[in-house]
Each structure stands twice: as structure tokens, then as C-alpha cells.
PDB file of N, CA and C in Angstrom:
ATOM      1  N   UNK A   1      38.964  62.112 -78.580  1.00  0.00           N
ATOM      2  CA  UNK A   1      37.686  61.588 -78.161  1.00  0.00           C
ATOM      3  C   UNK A   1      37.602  60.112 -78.554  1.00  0.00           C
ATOM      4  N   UNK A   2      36.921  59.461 -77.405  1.00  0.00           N
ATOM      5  CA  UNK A   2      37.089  57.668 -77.642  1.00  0.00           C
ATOM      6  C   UNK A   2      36.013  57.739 -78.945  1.00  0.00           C
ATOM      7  N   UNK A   3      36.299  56.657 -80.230  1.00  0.00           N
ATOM      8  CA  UNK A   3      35.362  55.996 -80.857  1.00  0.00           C
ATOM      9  C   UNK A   3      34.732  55.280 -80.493  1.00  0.00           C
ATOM     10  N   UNK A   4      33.400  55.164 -80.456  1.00  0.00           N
ATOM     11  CA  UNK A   4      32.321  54.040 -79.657  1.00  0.00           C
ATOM     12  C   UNK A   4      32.361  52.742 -80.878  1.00  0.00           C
ATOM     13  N   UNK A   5      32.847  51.271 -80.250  1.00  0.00           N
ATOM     14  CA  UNK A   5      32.608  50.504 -80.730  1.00  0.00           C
ATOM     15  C   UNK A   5      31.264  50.039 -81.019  1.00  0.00           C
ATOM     16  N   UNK A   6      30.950  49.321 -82.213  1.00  0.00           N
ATOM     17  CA  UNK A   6      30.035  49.399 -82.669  1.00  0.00           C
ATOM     18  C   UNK A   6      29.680  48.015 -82.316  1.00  0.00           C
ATOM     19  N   UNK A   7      28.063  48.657 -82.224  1.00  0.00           N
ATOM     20  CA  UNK A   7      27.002  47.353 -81.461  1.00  0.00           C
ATOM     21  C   UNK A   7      26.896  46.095 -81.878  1.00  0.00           C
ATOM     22  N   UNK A   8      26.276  45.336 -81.059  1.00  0.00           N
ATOM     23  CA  UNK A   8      26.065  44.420 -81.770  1.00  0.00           C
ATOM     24  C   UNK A   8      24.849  44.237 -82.138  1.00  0.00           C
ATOM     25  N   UNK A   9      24.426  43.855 -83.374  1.00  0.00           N
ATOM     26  CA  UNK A   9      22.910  43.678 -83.945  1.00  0.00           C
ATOM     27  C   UNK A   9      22.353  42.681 -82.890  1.00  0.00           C
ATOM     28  N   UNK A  10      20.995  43.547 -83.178  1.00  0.00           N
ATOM     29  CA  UNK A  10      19.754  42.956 -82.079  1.00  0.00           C
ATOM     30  C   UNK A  10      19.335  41.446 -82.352  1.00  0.00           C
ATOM     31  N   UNK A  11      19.234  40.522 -81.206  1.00  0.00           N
ATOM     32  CA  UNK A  11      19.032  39.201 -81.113  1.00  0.00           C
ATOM     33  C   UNK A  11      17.488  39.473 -81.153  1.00  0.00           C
ATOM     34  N   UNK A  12      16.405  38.387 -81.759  1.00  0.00           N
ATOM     35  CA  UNK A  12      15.703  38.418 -81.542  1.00  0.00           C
ATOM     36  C   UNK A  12      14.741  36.990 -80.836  1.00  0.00           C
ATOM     37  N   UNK A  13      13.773  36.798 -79.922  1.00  0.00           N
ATOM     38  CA  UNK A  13      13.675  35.537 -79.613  1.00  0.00           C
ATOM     39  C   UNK A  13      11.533  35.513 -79.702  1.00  0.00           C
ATOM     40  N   UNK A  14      11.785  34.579 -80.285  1.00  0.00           N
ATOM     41  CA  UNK A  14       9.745  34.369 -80.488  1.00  0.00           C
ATOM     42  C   UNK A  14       9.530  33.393 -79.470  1.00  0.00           C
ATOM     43  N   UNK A  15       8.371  33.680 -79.196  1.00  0.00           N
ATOM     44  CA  UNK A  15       7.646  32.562 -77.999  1.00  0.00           C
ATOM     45  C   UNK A  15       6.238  32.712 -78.847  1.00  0.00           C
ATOM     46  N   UNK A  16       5.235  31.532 -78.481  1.00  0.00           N
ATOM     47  CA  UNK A  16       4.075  32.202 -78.725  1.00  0.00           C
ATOM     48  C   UNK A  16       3.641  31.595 -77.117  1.00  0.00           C
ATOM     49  N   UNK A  17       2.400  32.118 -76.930  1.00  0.00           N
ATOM     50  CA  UNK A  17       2.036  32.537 -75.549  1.00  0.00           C
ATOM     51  C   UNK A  17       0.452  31.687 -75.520  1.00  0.00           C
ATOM     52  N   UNK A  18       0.279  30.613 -75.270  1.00  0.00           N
ATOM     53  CA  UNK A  18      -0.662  30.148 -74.769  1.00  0.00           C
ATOM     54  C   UNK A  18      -1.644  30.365 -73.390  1.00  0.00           C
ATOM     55  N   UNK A  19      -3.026  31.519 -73.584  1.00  0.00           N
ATOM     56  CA  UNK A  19      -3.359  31.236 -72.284  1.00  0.00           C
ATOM     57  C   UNK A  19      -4.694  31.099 -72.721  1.00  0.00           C
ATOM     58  N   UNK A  20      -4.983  30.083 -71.580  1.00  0.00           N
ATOM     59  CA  UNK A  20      -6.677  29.094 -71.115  1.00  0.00           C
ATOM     60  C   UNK A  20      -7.302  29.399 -70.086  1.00  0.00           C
ATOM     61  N   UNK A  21      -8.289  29.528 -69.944  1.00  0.00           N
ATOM     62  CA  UNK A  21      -9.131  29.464 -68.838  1.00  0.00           C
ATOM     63  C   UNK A  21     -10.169  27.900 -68.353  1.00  0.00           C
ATOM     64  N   UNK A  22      -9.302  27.889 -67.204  1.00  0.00           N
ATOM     65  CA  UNK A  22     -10.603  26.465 -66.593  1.00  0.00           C
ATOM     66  C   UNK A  22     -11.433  26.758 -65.745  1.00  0.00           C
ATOM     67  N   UNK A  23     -12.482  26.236 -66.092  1.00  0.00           N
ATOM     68  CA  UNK A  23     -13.563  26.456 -65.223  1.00  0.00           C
ATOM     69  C   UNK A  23     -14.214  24.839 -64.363  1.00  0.00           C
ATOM     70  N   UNK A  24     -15.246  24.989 -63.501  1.00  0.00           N
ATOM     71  CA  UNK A  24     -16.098  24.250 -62.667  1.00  0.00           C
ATOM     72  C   UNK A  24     -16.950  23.565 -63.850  1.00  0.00           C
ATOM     73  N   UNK A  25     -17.594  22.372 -62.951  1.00  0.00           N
ATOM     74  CA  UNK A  25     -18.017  21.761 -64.264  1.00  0.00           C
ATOM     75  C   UNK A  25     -19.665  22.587 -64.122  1.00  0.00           C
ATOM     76  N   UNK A  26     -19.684  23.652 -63.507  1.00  0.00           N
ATOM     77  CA  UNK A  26     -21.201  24.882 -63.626  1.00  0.00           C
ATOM     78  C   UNK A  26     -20.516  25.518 -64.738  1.00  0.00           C
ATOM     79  N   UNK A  27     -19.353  26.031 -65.382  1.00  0.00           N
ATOM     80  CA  UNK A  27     -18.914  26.619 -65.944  1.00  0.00           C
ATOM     81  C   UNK A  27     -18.449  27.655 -65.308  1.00  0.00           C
ATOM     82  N   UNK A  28     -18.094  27.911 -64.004  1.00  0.00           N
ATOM     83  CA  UNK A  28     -17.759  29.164 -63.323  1.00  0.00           C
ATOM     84  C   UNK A  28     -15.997  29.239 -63.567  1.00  0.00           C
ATOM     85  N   UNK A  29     -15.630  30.626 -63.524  1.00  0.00           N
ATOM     86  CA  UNK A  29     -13.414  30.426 -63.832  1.00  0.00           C
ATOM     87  C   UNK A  29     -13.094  29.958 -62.394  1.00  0.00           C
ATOM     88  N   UNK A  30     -12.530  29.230 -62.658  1.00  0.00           N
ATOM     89  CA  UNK A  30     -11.770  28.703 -61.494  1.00  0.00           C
ATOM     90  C   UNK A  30     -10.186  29.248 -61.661  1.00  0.00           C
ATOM     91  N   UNK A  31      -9.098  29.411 -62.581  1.00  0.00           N
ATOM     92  CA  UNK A  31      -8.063  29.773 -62.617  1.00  0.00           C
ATOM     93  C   UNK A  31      -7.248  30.249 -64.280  1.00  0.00           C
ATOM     94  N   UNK A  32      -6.583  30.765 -64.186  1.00  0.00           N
ATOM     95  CA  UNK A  32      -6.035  31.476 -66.094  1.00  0.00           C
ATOM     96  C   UNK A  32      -4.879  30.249 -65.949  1.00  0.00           C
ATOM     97  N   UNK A  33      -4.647  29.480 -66.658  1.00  0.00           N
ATOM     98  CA  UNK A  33      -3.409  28.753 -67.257  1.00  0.00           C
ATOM     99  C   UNK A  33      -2.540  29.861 -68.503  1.00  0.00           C
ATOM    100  N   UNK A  34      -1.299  29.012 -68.041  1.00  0.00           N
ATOM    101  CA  UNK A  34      -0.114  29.751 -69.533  1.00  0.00           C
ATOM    102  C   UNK A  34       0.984  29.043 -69.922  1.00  0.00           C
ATOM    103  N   UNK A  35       1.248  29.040 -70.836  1.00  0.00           N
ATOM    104  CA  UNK A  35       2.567  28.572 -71.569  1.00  0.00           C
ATOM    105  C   UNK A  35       3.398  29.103 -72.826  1.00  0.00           C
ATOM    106  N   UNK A  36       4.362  28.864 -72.835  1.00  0.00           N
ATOM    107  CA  UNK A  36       4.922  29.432 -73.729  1.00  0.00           C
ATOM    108  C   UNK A  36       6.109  28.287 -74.566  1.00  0.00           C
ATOM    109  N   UNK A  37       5.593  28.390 -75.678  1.00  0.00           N
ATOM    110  CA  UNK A  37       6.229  27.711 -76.808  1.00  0.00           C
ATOM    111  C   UNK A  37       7.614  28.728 -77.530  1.00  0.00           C
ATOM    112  N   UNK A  38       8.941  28.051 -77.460  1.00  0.00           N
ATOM    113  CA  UNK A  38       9.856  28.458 -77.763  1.00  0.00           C
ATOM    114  C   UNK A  38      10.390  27.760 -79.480  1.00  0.00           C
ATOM    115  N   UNK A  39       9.464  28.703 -80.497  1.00  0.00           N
ATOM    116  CA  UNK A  39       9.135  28.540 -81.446  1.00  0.00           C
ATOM    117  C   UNK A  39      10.778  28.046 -82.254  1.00  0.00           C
ATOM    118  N   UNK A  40      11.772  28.682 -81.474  1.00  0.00           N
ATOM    119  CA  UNK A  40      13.294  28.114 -82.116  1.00  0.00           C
ATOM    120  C   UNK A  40      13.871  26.620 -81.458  1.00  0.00           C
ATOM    121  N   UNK A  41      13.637  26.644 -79.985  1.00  0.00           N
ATOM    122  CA  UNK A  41      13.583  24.957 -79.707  1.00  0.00           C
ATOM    123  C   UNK A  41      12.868  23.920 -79.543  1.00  0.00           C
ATOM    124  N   UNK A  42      11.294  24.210 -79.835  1.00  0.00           N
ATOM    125  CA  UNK A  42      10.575  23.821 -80.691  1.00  0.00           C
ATOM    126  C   UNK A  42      10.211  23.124 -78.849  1.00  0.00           C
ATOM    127  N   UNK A  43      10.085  23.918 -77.837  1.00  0.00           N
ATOM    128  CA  UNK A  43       9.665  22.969 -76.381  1.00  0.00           C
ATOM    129  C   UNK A  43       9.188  24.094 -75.763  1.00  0.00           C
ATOM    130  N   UNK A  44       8.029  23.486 -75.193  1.00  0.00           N
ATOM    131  CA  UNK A  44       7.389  24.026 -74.300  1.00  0.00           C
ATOM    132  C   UNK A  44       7.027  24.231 -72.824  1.00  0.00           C
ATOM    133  N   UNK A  45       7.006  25.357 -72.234  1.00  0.00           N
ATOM    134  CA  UNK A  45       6.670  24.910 -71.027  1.00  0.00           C
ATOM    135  C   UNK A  45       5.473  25.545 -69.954  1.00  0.00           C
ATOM    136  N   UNK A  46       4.952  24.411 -69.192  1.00  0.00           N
ATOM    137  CA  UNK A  46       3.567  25.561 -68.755  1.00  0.00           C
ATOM    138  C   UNK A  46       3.451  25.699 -67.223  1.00  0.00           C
ATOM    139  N   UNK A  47       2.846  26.577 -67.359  1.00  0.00           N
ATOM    140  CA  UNK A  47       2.650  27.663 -65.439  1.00  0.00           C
ATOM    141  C   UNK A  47       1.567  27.579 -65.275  1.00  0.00           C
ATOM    142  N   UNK A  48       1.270  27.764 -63.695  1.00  0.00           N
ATOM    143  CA  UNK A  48       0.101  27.311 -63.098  1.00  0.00           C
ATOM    144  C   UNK A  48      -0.418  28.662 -62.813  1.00  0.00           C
ATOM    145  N   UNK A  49       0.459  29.978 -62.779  1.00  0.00           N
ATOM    146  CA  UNK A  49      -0.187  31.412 -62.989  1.00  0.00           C
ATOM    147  C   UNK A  49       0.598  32.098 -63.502  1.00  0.00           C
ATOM    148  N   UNK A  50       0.096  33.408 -63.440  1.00  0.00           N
ATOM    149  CA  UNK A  50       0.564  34.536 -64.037  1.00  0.00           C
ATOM    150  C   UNK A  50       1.926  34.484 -63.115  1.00  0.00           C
ATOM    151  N   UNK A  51       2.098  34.555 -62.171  1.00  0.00           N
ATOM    152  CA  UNK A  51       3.771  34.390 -61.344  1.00  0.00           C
ATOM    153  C   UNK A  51       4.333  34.106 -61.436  1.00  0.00           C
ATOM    154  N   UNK A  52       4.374  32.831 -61.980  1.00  0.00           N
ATOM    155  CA  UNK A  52       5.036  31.545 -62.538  1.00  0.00           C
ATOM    156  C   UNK A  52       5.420  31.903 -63.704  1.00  0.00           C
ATOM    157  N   UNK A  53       4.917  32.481 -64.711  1.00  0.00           N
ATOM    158  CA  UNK A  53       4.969  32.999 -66.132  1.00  0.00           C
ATOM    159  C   UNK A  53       6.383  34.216 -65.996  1.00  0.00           C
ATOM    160  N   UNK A  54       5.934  35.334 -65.228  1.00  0.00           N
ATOM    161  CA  UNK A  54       6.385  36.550 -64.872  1.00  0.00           C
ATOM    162  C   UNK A  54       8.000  35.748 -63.980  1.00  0.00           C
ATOM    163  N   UNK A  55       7.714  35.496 -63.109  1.00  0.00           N
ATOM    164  CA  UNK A  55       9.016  34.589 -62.616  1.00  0.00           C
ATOM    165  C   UNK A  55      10.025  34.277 -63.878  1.00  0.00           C
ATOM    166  N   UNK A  56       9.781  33.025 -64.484  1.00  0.00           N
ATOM    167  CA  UNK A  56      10.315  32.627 -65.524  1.00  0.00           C
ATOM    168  C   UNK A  56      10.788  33.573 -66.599  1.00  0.00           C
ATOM    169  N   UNK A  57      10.181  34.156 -67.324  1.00  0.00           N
ATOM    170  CA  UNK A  57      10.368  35.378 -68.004  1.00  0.00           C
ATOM    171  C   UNK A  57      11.783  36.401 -67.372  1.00  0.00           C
ATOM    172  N   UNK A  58      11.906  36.820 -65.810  1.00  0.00           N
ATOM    173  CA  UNK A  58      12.236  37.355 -65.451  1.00  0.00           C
ATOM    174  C   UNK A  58      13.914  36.887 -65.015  1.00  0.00           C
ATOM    175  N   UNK A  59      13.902  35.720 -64.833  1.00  0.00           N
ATOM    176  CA  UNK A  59      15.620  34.658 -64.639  1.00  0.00           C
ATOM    177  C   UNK A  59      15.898  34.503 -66.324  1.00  0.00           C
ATOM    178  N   UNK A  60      15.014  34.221 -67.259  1.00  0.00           N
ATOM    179  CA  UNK A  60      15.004  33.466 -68.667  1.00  0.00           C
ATOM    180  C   UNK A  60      15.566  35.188 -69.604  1.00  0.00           C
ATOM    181  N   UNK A  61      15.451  36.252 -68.976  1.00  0.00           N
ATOM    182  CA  UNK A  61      16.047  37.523 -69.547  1.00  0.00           C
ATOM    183  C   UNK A  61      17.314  38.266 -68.622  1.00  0.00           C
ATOM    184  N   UNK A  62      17.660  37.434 -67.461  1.00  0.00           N
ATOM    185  CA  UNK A  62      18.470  37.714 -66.950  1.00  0.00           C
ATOM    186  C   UNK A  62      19.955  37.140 -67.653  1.00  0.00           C
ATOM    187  N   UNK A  63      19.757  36.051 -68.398  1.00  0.00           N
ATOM    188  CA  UNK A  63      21.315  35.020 -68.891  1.00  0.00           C
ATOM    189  C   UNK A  63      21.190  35.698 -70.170  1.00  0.00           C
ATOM    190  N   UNK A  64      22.494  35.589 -70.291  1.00  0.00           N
ATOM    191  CA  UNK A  64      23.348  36.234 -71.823  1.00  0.00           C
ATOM    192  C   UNK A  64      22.443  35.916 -72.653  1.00  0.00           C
ATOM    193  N   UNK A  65      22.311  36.452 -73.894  1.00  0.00           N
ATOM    194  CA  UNK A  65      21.454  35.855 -75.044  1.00  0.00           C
ATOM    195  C   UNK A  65      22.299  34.798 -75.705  1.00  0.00           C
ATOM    196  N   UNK A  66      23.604  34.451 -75.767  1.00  0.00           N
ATOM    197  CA  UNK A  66      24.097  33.250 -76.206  1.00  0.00           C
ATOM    198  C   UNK A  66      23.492  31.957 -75.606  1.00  0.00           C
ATOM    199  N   UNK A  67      23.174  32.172 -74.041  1.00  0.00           N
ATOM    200  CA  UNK A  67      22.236  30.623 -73.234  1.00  0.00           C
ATOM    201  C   UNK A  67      21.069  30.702 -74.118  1.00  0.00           C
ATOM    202  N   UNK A  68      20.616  31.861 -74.340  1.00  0.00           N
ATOM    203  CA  UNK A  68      18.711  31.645 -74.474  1.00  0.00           C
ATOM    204  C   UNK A  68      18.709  31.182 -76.018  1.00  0.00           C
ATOM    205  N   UNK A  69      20.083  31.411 -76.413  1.00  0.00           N
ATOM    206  CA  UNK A  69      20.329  31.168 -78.054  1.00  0.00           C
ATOM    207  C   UNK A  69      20.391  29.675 -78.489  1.00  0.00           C
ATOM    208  N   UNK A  70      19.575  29.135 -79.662  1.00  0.00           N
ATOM    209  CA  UNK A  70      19.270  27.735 -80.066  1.00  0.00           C
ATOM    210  C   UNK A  70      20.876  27.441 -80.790  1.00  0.00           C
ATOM    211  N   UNK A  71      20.854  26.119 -79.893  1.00  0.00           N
ATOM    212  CA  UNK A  71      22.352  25.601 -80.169  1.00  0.00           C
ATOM    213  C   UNK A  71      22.473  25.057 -82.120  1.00  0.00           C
ATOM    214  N   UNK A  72      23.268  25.681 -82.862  1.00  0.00           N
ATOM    215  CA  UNK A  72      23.881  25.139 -84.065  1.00  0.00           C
ATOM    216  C   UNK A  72      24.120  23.684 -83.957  1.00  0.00           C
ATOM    217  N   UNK A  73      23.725  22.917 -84.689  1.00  0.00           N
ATOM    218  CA  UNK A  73      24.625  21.712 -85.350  1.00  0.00           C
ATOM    219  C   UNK A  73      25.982  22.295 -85.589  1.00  0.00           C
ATOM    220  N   UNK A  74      27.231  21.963 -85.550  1.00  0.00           N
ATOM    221  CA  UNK A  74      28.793  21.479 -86.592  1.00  0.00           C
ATOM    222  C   UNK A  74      28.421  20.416 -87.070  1.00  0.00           C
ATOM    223  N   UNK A  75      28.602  20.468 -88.039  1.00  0.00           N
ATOM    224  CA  UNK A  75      29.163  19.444 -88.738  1.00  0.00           C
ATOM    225  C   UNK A  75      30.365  19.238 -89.580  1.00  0.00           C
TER     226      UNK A  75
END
């Protein structure tokens, strides 16, 4: 029976998640804003909706976790 090579420990990645609401200058919602801060490369970036968010999210979990992974200094 094959031995199952053993996993590799779980990557983990933080965002924090900025969302706003703008309104009319009556105060009525006009649209939800979002962004998300990539708390390890320290950059942000923001969407004009929830699609845009969900989009991104959705290509940004498609690449290896080595791309989404914050590049080391050598020295």
C-alpha cells in the first residue's frame, strides 16, 4: 500500500476588508465601496462593487500560494 506523502502546512494570508457606503448629498445610499488591505504587502486595493471584489478574490485564489506569497529579502 502507497505511503501518502505528507502535506504541506497550511499557508495563511490576512486582508482586512474595508467597506463604505456613499450617499447623495440628501443622505440617500447611492452605492457600497470595498477594499482590501494586504496586511503582509502592506498595499491596497479598491473596487467599485461587490463584483469587482468577488472577481478579484476569485483570479487572486486561483495562482499558487508562492505568487500570493510576500517576497523575502536575501541578503
Amino acid at each position: 500500500m502507497p505511503v501518502p506523502s505528507p502535506s504541506r502546512p497550511s499557508v495563511y494570508h490576512h486582508f482586512i476588508l474595508l467597506v463604505w457606503e456613499e450617499c447623495d448629498a440628501e443622505g440617500r445610499h447611492l452605492v457600497w465601496r470595498f477594499s482590501l488591505q494586504d496586511s503582509q504587502k502592506e498595499m491596497r486595493i479598491g473596487f467599485k462593487d461587490l463584483d469587482e471584489l468577488k472577481s478579484f478574490l476569485k483570479k487572486w485564489m486561483e495562482k499558487p500560494s508562492e505568487e500570493n506569497s510576500p517576497k523575502e529579502n536575501v541578503t
